[in-house]
Protein backbone atom coordinates (compact mmCIF):
# COMPACT_ATOMS: atom_id res chain seq x y z
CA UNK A 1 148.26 87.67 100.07
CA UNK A 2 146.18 86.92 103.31
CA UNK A 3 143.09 85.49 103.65
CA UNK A 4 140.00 86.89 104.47
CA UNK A 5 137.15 86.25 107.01
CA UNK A 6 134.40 88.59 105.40
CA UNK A 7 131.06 88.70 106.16
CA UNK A 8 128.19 88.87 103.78
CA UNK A 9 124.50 90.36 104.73
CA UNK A 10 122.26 88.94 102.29
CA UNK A 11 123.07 85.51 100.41
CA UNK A 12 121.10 86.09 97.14
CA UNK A 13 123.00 89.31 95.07
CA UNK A 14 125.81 88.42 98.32
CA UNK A 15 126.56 84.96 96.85
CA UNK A 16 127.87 86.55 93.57
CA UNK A 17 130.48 88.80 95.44
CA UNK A 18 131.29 85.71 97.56
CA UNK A 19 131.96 83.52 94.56
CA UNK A 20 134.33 86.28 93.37
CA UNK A 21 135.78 86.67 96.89
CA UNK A 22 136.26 82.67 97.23
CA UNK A 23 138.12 81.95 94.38
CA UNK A 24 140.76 84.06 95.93
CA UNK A 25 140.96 81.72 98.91
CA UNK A 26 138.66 84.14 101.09
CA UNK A 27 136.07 82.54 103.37
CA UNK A 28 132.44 83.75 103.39
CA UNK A 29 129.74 83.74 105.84
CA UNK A 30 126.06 84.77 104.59
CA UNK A 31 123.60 85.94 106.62
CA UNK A 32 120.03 84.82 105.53
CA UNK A 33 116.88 83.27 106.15
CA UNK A 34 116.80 79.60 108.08
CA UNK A 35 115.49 77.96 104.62
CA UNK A 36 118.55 79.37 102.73
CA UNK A 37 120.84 79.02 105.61
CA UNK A 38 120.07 74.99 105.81
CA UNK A 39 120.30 74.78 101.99
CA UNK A 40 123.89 75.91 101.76
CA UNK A 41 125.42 75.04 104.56
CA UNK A 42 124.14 71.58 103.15
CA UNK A 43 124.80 72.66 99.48
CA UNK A 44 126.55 75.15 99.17
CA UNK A 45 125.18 77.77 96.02
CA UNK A 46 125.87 77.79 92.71
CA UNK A 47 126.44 81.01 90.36
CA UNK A 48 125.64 81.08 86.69
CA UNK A 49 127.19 83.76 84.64
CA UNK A 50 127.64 84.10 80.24
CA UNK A 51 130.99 83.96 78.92
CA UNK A 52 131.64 86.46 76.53
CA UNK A 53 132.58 84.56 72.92
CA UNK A 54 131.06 81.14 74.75
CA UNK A 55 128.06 79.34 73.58
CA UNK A 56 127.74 77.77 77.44
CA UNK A 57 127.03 79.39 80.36
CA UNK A 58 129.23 78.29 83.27
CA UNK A 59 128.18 77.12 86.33
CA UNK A 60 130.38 78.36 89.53
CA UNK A 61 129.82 75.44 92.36
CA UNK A 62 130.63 76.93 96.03
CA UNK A 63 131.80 73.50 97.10
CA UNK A 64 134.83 73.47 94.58
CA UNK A 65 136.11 76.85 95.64
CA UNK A 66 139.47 77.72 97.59
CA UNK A 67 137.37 79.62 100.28
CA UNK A 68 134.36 78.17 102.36
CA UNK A 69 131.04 79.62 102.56
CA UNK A 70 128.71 78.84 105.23
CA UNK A 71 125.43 80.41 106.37
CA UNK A 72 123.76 81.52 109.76
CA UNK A 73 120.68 83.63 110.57
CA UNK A 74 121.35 87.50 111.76
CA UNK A 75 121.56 86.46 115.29
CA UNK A 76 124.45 83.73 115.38
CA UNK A 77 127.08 86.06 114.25
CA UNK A 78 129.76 88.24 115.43
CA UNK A 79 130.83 91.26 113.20
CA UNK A 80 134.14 91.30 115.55
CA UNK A 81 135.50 87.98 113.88
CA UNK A 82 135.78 89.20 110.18
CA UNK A 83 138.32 91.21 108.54
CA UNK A 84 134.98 92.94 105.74
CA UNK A 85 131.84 93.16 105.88
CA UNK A 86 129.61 93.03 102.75
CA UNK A 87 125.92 94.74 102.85
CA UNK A 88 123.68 92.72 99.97
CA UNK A 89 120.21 92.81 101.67
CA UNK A 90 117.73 95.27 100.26
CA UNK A 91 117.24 98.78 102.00
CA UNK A 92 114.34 98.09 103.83
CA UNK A 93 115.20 94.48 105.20
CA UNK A 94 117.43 96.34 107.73
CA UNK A 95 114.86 98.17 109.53
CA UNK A 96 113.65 94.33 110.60
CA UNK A 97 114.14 93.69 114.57
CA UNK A 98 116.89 91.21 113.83
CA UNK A 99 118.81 92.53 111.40
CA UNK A 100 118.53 95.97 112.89
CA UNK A 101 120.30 95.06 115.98
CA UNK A 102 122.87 92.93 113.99
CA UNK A 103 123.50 96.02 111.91
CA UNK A 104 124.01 97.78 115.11
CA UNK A 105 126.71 95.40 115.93
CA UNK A 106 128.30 95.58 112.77
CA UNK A 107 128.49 99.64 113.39
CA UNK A 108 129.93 99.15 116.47
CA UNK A 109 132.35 96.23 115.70
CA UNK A 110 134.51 99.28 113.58
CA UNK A 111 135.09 96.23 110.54
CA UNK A 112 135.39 98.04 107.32
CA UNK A 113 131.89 97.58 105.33
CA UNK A 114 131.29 97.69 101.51
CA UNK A 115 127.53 98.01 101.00
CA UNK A 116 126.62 96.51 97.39
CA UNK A 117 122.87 98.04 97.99
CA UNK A 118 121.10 99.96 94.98
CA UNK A 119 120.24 102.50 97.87
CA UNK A 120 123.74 104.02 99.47
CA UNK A 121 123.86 103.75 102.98
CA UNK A 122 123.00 107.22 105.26
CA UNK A 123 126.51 106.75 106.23
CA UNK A 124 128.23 107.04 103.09
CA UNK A 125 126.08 109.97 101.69
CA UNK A 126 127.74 112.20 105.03
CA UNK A 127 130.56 111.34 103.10
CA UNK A 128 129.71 113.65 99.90
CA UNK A 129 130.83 117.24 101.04
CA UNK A 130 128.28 118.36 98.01
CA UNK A 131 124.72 116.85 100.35
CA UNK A 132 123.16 117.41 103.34
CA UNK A 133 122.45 114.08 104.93
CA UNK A 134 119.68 115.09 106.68
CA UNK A 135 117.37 116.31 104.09
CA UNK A 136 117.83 112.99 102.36
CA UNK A 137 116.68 110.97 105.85
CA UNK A 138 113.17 110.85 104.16
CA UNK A 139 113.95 108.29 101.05
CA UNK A 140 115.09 105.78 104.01
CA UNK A 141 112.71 103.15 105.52
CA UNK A 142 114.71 103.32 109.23
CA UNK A 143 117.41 105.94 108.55
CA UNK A 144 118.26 105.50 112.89
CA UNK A 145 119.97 102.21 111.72
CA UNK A 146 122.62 103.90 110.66
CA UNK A 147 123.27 106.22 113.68
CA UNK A 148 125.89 104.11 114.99
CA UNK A 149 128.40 104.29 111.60
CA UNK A 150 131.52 105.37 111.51
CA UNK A 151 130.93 106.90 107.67
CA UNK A 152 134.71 106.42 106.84
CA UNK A 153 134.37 102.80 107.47
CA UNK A 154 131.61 102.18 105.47
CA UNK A 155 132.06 102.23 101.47
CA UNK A 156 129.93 101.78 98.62
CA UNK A 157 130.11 99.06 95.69
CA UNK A 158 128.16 99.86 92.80
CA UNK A 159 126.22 97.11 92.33
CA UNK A 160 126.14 97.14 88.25
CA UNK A 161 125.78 93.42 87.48
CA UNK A 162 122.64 92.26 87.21
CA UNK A 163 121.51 88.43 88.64
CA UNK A 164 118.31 87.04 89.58
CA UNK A 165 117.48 84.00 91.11
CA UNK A 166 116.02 81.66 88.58
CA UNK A 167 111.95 81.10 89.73
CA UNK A 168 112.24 77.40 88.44
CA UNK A 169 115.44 76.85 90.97
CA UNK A 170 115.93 76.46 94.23
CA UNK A 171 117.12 79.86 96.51
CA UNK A 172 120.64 78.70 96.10
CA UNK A 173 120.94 79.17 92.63
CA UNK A 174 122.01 82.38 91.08
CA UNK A 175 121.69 83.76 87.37
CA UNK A 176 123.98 86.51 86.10
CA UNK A 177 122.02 88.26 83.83
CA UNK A 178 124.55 91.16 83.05
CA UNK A 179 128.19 90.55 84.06
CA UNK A 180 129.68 94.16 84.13
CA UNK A 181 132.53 94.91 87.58
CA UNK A 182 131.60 96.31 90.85
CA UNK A 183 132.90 99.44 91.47
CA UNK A 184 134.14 100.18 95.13
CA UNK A 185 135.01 103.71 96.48
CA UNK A 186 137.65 104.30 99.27
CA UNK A 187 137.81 103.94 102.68
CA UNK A 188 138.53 106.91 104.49
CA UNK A 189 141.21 104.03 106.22
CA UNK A 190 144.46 102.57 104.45
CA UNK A 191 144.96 99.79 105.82
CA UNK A 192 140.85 99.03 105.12
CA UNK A 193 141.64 100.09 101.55
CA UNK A 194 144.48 97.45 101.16
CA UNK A 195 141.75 95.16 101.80
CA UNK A 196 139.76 95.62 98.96
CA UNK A 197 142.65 96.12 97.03
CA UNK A 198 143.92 92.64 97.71
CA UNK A 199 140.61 91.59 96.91
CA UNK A 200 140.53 93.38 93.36
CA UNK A 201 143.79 91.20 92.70
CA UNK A 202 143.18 87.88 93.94
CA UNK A 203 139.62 88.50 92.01
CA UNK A 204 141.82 89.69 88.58
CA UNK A 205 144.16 86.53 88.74
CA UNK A 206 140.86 83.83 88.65
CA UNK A 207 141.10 81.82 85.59
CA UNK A 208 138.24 78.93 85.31
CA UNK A 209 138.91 75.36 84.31
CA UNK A 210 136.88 74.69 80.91
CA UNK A 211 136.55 71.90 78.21
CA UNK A 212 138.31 74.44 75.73
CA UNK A 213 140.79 75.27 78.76
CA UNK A 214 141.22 78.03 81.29
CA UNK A 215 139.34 80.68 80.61
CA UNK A 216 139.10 84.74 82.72
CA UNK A 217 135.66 85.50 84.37
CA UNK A 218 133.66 88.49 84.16
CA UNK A 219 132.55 90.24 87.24
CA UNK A 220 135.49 92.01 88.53
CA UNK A 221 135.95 94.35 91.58
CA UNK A 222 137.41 97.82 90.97
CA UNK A 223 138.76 99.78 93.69
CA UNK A 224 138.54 103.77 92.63
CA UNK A 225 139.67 106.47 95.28
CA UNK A 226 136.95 108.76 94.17
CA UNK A 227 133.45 108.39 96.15
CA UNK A 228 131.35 109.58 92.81
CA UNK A 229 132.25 106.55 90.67
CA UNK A 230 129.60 104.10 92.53
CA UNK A 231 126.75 107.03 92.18
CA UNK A 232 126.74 106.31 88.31
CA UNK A 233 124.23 104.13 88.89
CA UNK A 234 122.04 106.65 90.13
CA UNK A 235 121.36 107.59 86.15
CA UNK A 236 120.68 103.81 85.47
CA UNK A 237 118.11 103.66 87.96
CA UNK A 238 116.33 106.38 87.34
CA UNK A 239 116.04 105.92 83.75
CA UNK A 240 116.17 102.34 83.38
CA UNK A 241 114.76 100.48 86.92
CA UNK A 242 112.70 102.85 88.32
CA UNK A 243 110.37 103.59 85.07
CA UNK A 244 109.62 99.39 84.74
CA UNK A 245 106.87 100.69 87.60
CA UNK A 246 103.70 101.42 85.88
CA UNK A 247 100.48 102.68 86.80
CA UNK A 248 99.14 99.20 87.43
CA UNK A 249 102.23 96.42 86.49
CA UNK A 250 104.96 96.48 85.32
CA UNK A 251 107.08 96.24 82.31
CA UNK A 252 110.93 95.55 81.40
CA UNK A 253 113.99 97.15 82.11
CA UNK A 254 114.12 97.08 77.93
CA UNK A 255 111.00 98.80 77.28
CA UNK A 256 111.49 101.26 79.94
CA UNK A 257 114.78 102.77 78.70
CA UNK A 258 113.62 102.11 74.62
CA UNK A 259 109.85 102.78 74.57
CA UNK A 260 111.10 106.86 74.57
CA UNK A 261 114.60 106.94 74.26
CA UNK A 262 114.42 110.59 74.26
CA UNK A 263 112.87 110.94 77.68
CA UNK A 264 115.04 108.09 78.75
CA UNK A 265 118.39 110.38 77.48
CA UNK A 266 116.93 113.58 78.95
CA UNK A 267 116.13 112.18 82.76
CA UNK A 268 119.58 109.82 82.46
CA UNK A 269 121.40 113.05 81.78
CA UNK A 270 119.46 114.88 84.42
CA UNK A 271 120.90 113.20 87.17
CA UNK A 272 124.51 113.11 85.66
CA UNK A 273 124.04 116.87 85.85
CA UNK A 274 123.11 116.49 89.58
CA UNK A 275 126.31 114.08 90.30
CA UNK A 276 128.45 117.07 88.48
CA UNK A 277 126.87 119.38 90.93
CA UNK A 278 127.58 117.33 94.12
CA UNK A 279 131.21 117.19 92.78
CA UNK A 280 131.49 114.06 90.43
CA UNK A 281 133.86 114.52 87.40
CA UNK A 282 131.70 113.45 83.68
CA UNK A 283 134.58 110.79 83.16
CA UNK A 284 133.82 108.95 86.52
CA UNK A 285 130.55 108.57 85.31
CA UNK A 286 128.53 106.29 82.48
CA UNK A 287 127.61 108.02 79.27
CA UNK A 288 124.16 107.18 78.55
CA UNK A 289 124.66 105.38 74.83
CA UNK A 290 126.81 103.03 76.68
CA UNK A 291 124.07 101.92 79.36
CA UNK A 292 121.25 101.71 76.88
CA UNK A 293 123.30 99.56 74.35
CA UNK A 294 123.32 97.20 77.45
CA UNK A 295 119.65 98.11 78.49
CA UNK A 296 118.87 96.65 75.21
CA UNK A 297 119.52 93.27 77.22
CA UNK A 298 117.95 93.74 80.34
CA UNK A 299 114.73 91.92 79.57
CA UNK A 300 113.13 91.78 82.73
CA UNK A 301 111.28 94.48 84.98
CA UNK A 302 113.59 95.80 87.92
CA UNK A 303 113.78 93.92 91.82
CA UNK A 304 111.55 97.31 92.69
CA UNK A 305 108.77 97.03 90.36
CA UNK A 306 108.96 93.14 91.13
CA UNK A 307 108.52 94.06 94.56
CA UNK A 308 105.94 96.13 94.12
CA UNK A 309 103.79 94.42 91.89
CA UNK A 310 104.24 91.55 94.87
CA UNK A 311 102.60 93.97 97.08
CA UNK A 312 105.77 95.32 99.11
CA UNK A 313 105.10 98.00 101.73
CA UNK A 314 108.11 99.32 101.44
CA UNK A 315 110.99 98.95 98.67
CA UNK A 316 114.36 101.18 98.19
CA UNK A 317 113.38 104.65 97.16
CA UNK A 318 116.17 105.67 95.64
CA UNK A 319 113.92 108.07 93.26
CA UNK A 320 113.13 109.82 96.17
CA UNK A 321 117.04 109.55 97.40
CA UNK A 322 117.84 111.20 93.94
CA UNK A 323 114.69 113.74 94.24
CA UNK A 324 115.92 114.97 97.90
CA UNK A 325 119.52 115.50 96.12
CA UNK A 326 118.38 117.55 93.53
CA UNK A 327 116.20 119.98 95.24
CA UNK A 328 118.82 120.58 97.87
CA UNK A 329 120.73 122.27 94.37
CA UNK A 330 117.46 123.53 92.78
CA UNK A 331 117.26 120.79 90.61
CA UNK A 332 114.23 119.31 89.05
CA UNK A 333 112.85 117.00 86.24
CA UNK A 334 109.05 116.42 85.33
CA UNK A 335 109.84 112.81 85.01
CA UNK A 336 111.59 112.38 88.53
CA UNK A 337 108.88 113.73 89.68
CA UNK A 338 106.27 111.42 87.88
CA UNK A 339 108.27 108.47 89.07
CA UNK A 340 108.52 109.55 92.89
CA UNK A 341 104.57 110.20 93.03
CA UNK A 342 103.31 106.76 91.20
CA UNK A 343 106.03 104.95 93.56
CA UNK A 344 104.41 107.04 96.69
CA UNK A 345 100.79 105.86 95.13
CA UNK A 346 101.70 102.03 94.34
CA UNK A 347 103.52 102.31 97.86
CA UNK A 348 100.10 103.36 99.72
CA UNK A 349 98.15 100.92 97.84
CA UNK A 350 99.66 98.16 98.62
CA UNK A 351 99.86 99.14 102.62
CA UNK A 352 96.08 100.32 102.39
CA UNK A 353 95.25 96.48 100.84
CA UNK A 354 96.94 94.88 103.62
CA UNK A 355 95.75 96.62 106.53
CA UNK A 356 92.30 96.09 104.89
């Protein structure tokens, strides 16, 4: 198998992927602020995950991988010296002078990239014969970023584990809160989908050295030829992420899918009914029993309702990604609705308090 040069934009959610990626013998560059950069290039990061049937967590340290890691700020990279490209920053971040015109570069450098964003690139969504990209432009911060893409070279990764970083820690460590795979749709290019095929392997053979012996990992990557299979998030965050925003907090990922589980089934199934319609298959997609038995563990409010309780200007709107999609089919749902508008109000809030 060879080994990779990938490149990772975003070294928070990115370092998970990269831990998977460097067991395999793949090297890793994050992109990242200067205080995270200096930390792991002096550090490396360190990646805590459960272990089903395991009283211990275990710890994954960088340092003791086969593949390096090292970090650098957006502007002291080349997208023309990796093999993959991994996007793990947050929607909005890319809109930012720096990283825009990195992005740019990546665009133009023709690499394959795998986003692993909650929000699915512009790019990809021209790949879904069942949307019209350009009445979804309005749930994107800077949708010009993406002009540049090449959509068959840029894929999407659901991003279904969940991680956060630990407040008590320092921004190179990582918590798995909920180790479920990523699932990775095509390339519209072979010899780009051997990649990630190669990847899926080398991350399938990993077995971790423990007191009780070796032991597999959680957290795999799936490769799937469909494009639908990473849009089964969609349901989760709807139902599950998007309804932790409140009028005036916040509240868990837990109570948001369990305080009504009723209203929680009917808007999770809406917008399985919408992926149907855009030309997902039910079996490519999550029932909803199956994501609120693991709801049941999420017990913290969502990066988005985080984000805007922290007074965020802008945060992925993928309600409003989801809301463009249906109406395009003459879809609606009171509570898609509910959730667009109180994002739209916390949204102006928080821009009317700072320009105050």
């Amino acid at each position: 198998m060879p080994n990779y040069n990938i490149l990772i934009l975003g070294a928070s959610y990115g370092s998970l992927l990269a831990s998977k990626m460097m067991f395999g013998g793949h090297n890793v560059t994050l992109v990242c602020l200067p205080a995270e950069a200096d930390l792991i290039n002096s550090e490396g990061f360190r990646v805590r995950m459960p272990i089903r049937g395991r009283k211990d967590q275990i710890e994954i340290d960088s340092r003791k991988l086969q593949g390096k890691v090292s970090a650098a700020g957006p502007a002291d990279v080349n997208p023309k010296d990796y093999d993959l490209i991994g996007l793990a920053m947050q929607e909005p971040q890319y809109g930012s002078p720096s990283v825009r015109e990195l992005l740019d570069a990546v665009a133009r450098s023709r690499v394959p990239c795998m986003s692993i964003m909650n929000m699915p690139p512009l790019p990809y969504m021209k790949r879904i014969p069942g949307l019209n990209a350009t009445v979804i432009e309005p749930a994107y911060t800077a949708p010009t970023v993406w002009d540049s893409f090449d959509p068959g070279r840029l894929t999407l990764c659901s991003p279904d584990p969940q991680a956060i970083r630990p407040p008590d820690e320092k921004v190179n460590v990582l918590q798995v809160t909920l180790p479920t795979n990523f699932k990775v749709a095509r390339f519209d290019d072979e010899n780009s989908n051997q990649i990630l095929r190669n990847i899926e392997n080398d991350i399938d053979a990993v077995r971790y050295d423990t007191p009780e012996g070796k032991v597999e990992l959680p957290v795999k990557l799936r490769f799937y030829d469909s494009l639908f299979v990473p849009l089964a998030k969609w349901a989760m965050l709807i139902a599950g992420n998007y309804r932790c925003i409140t009028t005036d907090g916040m509240r868990t990922a837990q109570e948001a899918v369990h305080t009504d589980l009723e209203e929680s089934r009917s808007i999770y199934n809406f917008v399985i009914d919408l992926c149907v319609k855009i030309g997902a298959s039910r079996d490519e997609l999550v029932a909803f029993e199956k994501y609120a038995a693991a709801a049941e563990s999420l017990s913290r409010p969502a990066s988005a309702a985080r984000a805007l309780n922290n007074g965020a200007q802008n945060i992925e709107r993928a309600d409003k990604l989801v809301q463009l999609s249906a109406k395009q089919h003459g879809m609606s749902h009171p509570v898609l609705d509910r959730i667009v508008a109180l994002v739209d109000k916390r949204l102006a809030d928080n821009r009317n308090k700072a320009a105050a």
